[in-house]
Protein backbone atom coordinates (compact mmCIF):
# COMPACT_ATOMS: atom_id res chain seq x y z
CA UNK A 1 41.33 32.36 3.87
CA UNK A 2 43.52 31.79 1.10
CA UNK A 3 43.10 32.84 -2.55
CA UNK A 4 44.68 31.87 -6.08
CA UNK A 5 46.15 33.95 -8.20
CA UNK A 6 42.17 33.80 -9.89
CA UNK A 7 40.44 35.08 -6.72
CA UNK A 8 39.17 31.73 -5.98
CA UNK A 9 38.77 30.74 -2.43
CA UNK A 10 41.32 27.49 -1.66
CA UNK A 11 40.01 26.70 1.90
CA UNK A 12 36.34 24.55 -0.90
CA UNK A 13 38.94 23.78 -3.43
CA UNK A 14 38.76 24.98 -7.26
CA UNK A 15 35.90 23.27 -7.43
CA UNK A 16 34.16 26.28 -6.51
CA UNK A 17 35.16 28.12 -9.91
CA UNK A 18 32.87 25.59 -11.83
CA UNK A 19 29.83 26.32 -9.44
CA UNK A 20 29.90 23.02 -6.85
CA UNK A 21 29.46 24.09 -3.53
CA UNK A 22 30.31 22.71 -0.48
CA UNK A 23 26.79 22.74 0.98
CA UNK A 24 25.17 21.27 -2.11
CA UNK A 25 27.65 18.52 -1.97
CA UNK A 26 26.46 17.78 2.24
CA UNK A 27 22.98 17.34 1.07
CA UNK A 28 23.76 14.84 -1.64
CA UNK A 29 25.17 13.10 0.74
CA UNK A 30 22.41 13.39 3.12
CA UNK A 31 19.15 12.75 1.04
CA UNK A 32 20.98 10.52 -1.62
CA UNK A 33 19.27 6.89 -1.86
CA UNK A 34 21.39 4.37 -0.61
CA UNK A 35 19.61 1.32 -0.74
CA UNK A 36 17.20 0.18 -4.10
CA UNK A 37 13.71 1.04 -3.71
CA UNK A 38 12.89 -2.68 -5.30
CA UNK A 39 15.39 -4.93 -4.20
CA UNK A 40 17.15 -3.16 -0.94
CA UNK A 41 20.04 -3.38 -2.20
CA UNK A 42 23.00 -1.40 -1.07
CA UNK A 43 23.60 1.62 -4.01
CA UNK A 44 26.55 3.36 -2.89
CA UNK A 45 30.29 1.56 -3.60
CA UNK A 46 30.95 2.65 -0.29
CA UNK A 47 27.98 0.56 1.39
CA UNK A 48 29.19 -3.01 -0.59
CA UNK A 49 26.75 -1.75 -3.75
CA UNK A 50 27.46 -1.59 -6.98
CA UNK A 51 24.53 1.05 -8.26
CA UNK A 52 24.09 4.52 -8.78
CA UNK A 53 22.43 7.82 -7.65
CA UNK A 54 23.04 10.80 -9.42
CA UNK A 55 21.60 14.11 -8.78
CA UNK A 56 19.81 16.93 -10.82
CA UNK A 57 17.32 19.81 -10.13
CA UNK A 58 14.04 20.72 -12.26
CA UNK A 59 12.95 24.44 -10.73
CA UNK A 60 13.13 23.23 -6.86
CA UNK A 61 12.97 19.41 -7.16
CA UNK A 62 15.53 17.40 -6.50
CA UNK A 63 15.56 14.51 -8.91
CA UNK A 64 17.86 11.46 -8.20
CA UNK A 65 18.51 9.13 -10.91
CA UNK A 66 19.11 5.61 -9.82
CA UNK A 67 20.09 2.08 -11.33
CA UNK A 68 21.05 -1.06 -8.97
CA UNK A 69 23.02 -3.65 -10.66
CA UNK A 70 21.87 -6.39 -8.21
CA UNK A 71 17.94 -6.08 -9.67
CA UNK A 72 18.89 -4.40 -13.05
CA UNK A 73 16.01 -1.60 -11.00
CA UNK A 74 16.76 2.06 -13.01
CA UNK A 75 14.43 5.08 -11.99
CA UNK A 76 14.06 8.51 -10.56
CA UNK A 77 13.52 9.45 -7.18
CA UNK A 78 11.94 12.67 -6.63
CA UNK A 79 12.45 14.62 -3.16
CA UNK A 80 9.05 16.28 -1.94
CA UNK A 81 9.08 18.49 0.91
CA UNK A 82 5.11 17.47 1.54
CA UNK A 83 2.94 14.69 0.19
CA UNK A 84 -0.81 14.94 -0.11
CA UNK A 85 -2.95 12.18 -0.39
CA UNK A 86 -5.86 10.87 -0.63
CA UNK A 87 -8.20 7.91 1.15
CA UNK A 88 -10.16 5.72 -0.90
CA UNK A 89 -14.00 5.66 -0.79
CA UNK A 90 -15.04 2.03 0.73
């Protein structure tokens, strides 16, 4: 392990002075949309897309903010760890 002069930890980059964590960063990547939930089209720059997904957390939800620029689509996507639903009376 190396350290700066500032006691931060080199081997995750300074980055981990401002409070991004290498972990945090995995599960972005993991859970992030990557197509649009109204058009299917790619988001990511990466996947051909020219959109956006950007992360934030309310208490433990993990809230993705969207936009595709294919279908002009803009929203949030919420990340549930368990959905409960309901049938509808025939």
């Amino acid at each position: 392990m190396s350290t700066s002069p500032r006691g931060i930890d080199q081997s995750f980059g300074l980055d981990v002075g401002r409070g991004y964590f290498p972990a945090d960063a995995d599960s972005h990547r993991r859970d992030a949309p990557r197509f649009c939930p109204s058009c299917a089209a790619p988001l990511a720059l990466a996947d051909g897309g020219r959109g956006l997904a950007v992360e934030y957390w309310i208490g433990a939800d993990r809230v993705f903010v969207c936009y595709c620029a294919a279908c002009h689509w803009s929203g949030d996507i919420v990340l549930a760890e368990r959905v409960m639903g309901h049938e509808a009376v025939e």
